[in-house]
N, C-alpha and C. Protein backbone atom coordinates (compact mmCIF):
# COMPACT_ATOMS: atom_id res chain seq x y z
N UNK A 1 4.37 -1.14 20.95
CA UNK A 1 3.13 -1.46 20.27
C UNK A 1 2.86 -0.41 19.20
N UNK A 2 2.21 -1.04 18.12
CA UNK A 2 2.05 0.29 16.88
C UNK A 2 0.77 1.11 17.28
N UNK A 3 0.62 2.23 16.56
CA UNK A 3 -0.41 2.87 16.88
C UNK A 3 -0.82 2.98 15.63
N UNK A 4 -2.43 2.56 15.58
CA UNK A 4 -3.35 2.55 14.73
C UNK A 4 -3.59 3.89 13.88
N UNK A 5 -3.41 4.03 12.84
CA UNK A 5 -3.45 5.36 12.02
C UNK A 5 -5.56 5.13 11.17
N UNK A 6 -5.64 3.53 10.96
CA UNK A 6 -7.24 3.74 10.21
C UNK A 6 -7.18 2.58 10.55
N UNK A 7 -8.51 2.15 10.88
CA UNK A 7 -9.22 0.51 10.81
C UNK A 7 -10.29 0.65 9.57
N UNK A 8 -10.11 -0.51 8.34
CA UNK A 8 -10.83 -0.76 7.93
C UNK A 8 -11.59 -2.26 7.89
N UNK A 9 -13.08 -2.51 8.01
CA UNK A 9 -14.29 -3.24 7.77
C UNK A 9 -14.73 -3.23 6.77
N UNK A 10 -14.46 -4.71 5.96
CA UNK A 10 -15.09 -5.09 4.54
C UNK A 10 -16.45 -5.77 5.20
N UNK A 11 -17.39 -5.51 3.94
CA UNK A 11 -18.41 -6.96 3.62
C UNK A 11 -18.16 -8.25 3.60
N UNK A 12 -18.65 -8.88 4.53
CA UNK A 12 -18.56 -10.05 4.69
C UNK A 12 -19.33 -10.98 3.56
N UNK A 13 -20.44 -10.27 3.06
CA UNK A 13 -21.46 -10.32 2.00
C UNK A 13 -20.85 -10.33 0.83
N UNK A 14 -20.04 -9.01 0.68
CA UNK A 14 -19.44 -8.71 -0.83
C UNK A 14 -18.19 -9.52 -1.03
N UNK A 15 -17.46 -10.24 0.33
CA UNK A 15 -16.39 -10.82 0.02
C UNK A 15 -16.46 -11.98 -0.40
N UNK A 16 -17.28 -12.64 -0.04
CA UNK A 16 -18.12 -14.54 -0.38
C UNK A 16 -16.99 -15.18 1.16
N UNK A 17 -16.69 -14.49 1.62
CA UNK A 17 -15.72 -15.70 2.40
C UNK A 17 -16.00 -14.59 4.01
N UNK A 18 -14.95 -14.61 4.61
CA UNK A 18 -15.01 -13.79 6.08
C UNK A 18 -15.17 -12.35 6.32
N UNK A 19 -15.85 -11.97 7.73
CA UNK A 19 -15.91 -10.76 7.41
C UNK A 19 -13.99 -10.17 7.73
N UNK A 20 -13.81 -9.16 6.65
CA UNK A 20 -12.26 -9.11 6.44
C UNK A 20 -11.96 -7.23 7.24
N UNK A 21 -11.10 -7.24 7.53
CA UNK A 21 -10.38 -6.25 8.11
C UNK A 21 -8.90 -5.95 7.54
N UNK A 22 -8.52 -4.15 7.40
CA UNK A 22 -7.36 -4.40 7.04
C UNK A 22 -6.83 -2.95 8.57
N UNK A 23 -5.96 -3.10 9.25
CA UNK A 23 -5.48 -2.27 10.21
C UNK A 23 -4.13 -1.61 9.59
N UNK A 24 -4.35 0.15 9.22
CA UNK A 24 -2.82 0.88 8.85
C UNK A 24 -2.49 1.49 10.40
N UNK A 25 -0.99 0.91 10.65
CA UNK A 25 -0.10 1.25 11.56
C UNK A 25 0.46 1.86 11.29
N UNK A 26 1.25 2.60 12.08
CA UNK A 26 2.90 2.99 11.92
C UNK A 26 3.75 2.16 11.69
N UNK A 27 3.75 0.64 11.67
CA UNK A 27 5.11 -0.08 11.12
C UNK A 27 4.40 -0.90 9.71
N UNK A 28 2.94 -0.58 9.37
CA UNK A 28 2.45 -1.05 8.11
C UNK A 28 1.32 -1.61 8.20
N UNK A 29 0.64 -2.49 7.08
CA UNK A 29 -0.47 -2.43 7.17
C UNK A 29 -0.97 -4.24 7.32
N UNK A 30 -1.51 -4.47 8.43
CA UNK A 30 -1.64 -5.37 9.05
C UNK A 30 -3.26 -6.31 8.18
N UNK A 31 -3.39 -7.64 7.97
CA UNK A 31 -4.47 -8.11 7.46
C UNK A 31 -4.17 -9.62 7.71
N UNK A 32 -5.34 -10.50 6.98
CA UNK A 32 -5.63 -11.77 7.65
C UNK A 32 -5.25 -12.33 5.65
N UNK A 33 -4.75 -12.98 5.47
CA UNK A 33 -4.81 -13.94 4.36
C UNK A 33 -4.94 -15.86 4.55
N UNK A 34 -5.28 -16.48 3.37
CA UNK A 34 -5.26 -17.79 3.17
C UNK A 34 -4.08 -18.36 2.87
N UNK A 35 -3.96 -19.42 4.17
CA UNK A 35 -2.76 -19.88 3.28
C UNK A 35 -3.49 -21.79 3.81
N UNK A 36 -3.32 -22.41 2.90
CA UNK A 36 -3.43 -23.67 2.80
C UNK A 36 -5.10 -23.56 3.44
N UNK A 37 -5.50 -23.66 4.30
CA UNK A 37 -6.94 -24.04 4.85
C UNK A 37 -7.18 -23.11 6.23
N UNK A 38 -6.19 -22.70 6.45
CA UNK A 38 -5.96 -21.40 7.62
C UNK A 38 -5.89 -19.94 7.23
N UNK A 39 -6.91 -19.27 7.71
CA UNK A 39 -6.54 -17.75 7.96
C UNK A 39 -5.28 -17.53 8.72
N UNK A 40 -4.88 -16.98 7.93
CA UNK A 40 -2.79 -15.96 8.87
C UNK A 40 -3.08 -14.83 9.03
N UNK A 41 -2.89 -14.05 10.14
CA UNK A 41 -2.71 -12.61 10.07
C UNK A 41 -1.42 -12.45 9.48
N UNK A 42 -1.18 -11.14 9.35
CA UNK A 42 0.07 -11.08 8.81
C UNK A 42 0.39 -9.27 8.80
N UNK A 43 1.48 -8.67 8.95
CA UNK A 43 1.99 -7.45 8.56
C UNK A 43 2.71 -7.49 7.61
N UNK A 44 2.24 -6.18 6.53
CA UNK A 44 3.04 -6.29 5.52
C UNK A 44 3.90 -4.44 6.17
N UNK A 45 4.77 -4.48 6.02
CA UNK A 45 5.97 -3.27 6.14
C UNK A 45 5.57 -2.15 5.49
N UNK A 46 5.36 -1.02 5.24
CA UNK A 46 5.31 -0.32 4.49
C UNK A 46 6.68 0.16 3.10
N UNK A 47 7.94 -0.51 3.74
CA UNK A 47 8.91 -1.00 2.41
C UNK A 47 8.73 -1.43 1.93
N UNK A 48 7.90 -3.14 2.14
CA UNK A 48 7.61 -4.28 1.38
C UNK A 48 6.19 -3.75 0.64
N UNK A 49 5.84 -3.30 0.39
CA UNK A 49 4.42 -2.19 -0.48
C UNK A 49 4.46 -1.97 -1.79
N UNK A 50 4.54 -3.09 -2.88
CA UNK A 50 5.15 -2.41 -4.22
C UNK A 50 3.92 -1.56 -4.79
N UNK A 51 2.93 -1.71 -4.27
CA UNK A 51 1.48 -1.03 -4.70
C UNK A 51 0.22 -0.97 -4.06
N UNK A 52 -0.96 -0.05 -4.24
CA UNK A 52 -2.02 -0.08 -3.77
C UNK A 52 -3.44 -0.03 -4.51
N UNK A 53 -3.85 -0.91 -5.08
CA UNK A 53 -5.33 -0.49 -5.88
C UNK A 53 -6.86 -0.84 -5.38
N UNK A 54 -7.00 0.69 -6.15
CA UNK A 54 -8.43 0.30 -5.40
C UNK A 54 -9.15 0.39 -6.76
N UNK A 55 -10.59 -0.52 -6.00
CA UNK A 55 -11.28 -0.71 -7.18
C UNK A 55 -12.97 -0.01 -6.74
N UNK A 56 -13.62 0.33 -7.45
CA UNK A 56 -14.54 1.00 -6.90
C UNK A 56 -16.07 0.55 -7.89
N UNK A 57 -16.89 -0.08 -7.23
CA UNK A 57 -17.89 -0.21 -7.48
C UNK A 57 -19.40 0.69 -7.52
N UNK A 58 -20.03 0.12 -8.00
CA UNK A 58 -21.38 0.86 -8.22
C UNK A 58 -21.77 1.03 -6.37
N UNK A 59 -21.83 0.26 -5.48
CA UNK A 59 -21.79 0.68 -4.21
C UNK A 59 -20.89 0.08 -3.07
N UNK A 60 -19.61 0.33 -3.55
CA UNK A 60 -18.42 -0.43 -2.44
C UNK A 60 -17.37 -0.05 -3.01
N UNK A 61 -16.22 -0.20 -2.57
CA UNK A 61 -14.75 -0.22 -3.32
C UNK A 61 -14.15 -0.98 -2.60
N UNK A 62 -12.89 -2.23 -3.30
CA UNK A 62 -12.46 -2.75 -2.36
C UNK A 62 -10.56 -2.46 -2.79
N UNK A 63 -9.88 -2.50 -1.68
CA UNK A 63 -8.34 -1.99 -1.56
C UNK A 63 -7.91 -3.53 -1.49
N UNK A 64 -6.70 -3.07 -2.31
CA UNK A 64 -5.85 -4.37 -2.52
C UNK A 64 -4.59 -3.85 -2.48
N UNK A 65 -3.76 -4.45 -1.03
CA UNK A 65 -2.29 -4.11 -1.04
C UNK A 65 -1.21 -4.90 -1.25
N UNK A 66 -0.66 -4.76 -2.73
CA UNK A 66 0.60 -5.79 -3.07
C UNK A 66 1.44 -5.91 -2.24
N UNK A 67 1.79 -7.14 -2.29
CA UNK A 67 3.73 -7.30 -1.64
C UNK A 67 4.34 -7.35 -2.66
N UNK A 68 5.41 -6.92 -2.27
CA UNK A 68 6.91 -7.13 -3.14
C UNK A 68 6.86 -8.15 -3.57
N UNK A 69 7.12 -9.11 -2.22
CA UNK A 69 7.18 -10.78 -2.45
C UNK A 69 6.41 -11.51 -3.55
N UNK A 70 5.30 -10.75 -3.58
CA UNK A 70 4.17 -11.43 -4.91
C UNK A 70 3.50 -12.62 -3.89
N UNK A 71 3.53 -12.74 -2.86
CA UNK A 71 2.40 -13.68 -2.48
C UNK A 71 1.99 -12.69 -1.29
N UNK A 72 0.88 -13.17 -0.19
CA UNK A 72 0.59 -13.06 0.86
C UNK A 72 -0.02 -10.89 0.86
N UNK A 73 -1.13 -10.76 -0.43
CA UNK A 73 -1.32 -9.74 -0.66
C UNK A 73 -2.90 -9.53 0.19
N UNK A 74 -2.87 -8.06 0.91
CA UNK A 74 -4.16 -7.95 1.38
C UNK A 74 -5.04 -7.29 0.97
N UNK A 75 -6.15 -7.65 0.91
CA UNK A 75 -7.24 -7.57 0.51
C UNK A 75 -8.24 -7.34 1.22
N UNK A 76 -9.31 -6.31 1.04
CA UNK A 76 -10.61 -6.02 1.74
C UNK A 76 -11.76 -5.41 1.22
N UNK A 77 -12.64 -6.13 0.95
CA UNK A 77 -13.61 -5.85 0.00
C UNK A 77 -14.73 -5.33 0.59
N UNK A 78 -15.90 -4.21 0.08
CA UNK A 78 -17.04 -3.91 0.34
C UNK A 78 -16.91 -3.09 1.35
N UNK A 79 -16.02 -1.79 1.23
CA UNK A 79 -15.57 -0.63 2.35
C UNK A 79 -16.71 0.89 1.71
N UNK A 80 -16.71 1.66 2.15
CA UNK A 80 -17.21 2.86 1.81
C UNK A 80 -16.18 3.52 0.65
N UNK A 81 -17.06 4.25 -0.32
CA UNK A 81 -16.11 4.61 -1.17
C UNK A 81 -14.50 5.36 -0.57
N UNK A 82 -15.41 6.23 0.10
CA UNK A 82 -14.38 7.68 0.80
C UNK A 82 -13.24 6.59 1.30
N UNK A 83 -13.83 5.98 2.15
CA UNK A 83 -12.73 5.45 3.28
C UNK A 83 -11.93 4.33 2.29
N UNK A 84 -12.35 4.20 1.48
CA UNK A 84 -10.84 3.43 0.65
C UNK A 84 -10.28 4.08 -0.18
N UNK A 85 -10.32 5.24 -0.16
CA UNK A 85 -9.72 6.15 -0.85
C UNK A 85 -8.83 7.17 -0.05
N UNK A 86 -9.73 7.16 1.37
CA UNK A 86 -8.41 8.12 2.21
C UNK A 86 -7.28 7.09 2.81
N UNK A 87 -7.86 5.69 3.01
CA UNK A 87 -7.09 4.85 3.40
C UNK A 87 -5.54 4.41 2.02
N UNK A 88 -6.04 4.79 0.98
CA UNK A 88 -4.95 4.26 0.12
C UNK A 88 -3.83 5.64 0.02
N UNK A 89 -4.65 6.51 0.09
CA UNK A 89 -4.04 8.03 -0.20
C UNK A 89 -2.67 7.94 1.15
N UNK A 90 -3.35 7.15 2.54
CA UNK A 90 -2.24 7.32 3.87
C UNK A 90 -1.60 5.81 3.44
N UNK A 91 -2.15 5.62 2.68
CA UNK A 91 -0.92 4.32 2.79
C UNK A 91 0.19 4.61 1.95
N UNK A 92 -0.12 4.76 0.86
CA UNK A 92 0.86 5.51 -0.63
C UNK A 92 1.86 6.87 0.40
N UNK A 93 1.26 7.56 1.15
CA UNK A 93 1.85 8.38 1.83
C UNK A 93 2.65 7.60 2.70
N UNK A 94 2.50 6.72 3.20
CA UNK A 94 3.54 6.04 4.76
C UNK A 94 4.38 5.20 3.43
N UNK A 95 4.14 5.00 2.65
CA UNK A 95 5.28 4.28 1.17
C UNK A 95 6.79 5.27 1.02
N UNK A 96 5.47 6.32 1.16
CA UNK A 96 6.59 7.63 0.23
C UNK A 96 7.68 7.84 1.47
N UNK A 97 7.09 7.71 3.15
CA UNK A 97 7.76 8.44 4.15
C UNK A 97 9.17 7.03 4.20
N UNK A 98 8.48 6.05 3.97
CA UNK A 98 9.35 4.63 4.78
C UNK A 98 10.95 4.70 3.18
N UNK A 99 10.58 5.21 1.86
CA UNK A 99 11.44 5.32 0.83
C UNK A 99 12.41 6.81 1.55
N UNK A 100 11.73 7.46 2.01
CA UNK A 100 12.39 9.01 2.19
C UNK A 100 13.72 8.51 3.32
N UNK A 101 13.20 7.76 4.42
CA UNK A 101 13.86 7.02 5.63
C UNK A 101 15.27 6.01 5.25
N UNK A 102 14.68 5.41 4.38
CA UNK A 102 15.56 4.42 3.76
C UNK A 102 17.28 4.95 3.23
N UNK A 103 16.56 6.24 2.05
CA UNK A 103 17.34 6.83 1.50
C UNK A 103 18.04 7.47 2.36
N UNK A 104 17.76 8.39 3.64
CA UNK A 104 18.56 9.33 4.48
C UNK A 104 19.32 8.11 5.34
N UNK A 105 18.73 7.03 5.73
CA UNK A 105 19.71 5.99 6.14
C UNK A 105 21.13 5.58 5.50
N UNK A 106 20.98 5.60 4.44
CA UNK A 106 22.03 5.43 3.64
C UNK A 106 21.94 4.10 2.78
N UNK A 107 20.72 3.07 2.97
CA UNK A 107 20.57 1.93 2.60
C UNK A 107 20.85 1.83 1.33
N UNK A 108 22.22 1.26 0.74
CA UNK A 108 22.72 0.76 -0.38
C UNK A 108 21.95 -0.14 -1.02
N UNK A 109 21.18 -0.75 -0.91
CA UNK A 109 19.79 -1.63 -1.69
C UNK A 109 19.01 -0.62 -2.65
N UNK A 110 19.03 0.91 -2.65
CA UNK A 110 18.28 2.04 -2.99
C UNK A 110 18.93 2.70 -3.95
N UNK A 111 19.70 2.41 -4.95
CA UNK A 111 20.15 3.41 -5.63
C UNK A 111 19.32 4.01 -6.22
N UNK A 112 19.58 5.80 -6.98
CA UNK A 112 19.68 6.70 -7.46
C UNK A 112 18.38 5.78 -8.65
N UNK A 113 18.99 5.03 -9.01
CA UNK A 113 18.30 4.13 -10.77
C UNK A 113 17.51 3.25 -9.73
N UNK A 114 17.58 3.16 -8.90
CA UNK A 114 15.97 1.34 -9.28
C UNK A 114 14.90 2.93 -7.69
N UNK A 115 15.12 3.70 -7.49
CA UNK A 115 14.10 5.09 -7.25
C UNK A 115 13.49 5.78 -8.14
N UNK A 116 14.53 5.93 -9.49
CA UNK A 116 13.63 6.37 -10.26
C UNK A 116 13.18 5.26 -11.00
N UNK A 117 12.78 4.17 -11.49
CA UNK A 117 12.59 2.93 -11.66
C UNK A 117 11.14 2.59 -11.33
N UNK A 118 10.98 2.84 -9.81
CA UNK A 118 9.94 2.70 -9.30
C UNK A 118 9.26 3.87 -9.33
N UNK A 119 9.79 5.01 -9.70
CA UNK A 119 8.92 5.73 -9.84
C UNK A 119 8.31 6.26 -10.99
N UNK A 120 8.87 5.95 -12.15
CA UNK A 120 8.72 5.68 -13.32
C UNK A 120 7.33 4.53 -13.45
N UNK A 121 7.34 3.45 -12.55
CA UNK A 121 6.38 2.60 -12.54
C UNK A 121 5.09 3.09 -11.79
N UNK A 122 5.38 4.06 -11.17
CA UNK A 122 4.04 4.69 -10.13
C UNK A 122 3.58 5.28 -11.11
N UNK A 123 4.77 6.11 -12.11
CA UNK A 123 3.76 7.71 -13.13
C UNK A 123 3.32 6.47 -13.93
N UNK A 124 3.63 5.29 -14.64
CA UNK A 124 3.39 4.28 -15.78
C UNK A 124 1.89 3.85 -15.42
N UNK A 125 1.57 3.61 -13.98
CA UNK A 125 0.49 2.99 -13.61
C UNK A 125 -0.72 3.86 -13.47
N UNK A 126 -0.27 5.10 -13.17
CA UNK A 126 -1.09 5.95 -13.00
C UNK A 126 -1.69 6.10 -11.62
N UNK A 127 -0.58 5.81 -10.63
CA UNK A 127 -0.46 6.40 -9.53
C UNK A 127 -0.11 7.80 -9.09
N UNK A 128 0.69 8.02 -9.68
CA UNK A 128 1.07 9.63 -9.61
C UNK A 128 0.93 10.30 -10.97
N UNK A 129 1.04 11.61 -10.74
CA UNK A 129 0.61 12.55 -12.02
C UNK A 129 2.25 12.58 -12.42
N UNK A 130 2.32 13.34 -13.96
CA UNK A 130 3.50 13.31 -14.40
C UNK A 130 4.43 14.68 -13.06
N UNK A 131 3.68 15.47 -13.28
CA UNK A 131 4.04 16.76 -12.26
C UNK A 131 4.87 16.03 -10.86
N UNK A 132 3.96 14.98 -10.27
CA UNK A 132 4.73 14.59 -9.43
C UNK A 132 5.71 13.65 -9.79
N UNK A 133 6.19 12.96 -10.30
CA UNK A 133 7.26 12.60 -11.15
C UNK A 133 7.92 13.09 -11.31
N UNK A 134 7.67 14.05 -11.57
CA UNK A 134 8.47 15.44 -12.04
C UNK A 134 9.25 15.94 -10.96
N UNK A 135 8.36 16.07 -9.65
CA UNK A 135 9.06 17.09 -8.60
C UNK A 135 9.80 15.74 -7.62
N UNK A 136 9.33 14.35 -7.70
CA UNK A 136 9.91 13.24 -7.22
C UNK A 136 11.19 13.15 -7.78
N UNK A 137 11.17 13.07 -9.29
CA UNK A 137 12.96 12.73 -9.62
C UNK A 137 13.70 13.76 -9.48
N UNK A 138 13.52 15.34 -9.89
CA UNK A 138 14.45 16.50 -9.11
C UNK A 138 14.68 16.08 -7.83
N UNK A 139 13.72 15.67 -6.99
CA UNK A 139 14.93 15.35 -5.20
C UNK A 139 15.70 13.98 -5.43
N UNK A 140 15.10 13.13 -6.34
CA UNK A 140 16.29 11.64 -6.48
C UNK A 140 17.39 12.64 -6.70
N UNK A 141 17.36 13.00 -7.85
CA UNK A 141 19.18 13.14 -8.70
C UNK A 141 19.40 14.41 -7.69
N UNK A 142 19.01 15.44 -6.90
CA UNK A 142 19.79 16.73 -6.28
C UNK A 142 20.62 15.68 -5.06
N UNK A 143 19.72 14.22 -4.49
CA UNK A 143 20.27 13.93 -3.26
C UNK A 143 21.82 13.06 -3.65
């Protein structure tokens, strides 16, 4: 069974639809989406994670976690500022740990070019500072 690292509680108010939940595990970050006329729970992996944004309002912020896949993305609206901000900070962190894992595995899906690629797209987005970019691609090319 995973062990719960944060539970977050959206507005049910601010969302127009259910009250929404998103749960970060150790095997990723767990949430409820629409598909056809049914709520799905669903886990998304922390591999499958191409991104995390948060958006922050005059009194709420709500976290939005991409999939790779491009569908089945979670969403949770009307959280406390802080807590969607420490929640994205441990998620971007369990991203960085599940890429570090991958690579010491040896997983040939990962080359050297589509690491820095993506990380080129983190400094592009303005996820990371150039500095970390910086100290990210020195460990790509030394490994």
């Amino acid at each position: 069974m995973a062990n719960v690292q944060m539970r977050l509680l959206g507005s049910k108010w601010l969302s127009n639809s259910w009250k929404q939940e998103l749960v970060i595990t150790d095997e990723g970050v767990e949430g409820e989406v629409i598909r056809g006329m049914k709520r799905v729970r669903m886990l998304l992996p922390f591999d499958r994670i191409a991104q995390v944004n948060l958006s922050r309002g005059i009194a709420a912020a709500s976290l939005e976690v991409i999939n790779k896949g491009g569908a089945g993305n979670l969403v949770v609206k009307g959280l406390k500022k802080d807590e969607a901000e420490q929640a994205k900070a441990l998620i971007e962190s369990e991203i960085q740990s599940a890429l570090r894992q991958q690579r010491r595995s040896g997983d040939p899906s990962h080359s050297a070019a589509d690491e820095l690629l993506k990380l080129t797209e983190l400094k592009d987005r303005g996820i990371i500072t150039s500095s970390e970019f910086e100290s990210q691609k020195a460990k790509i090319l030394s490994s």
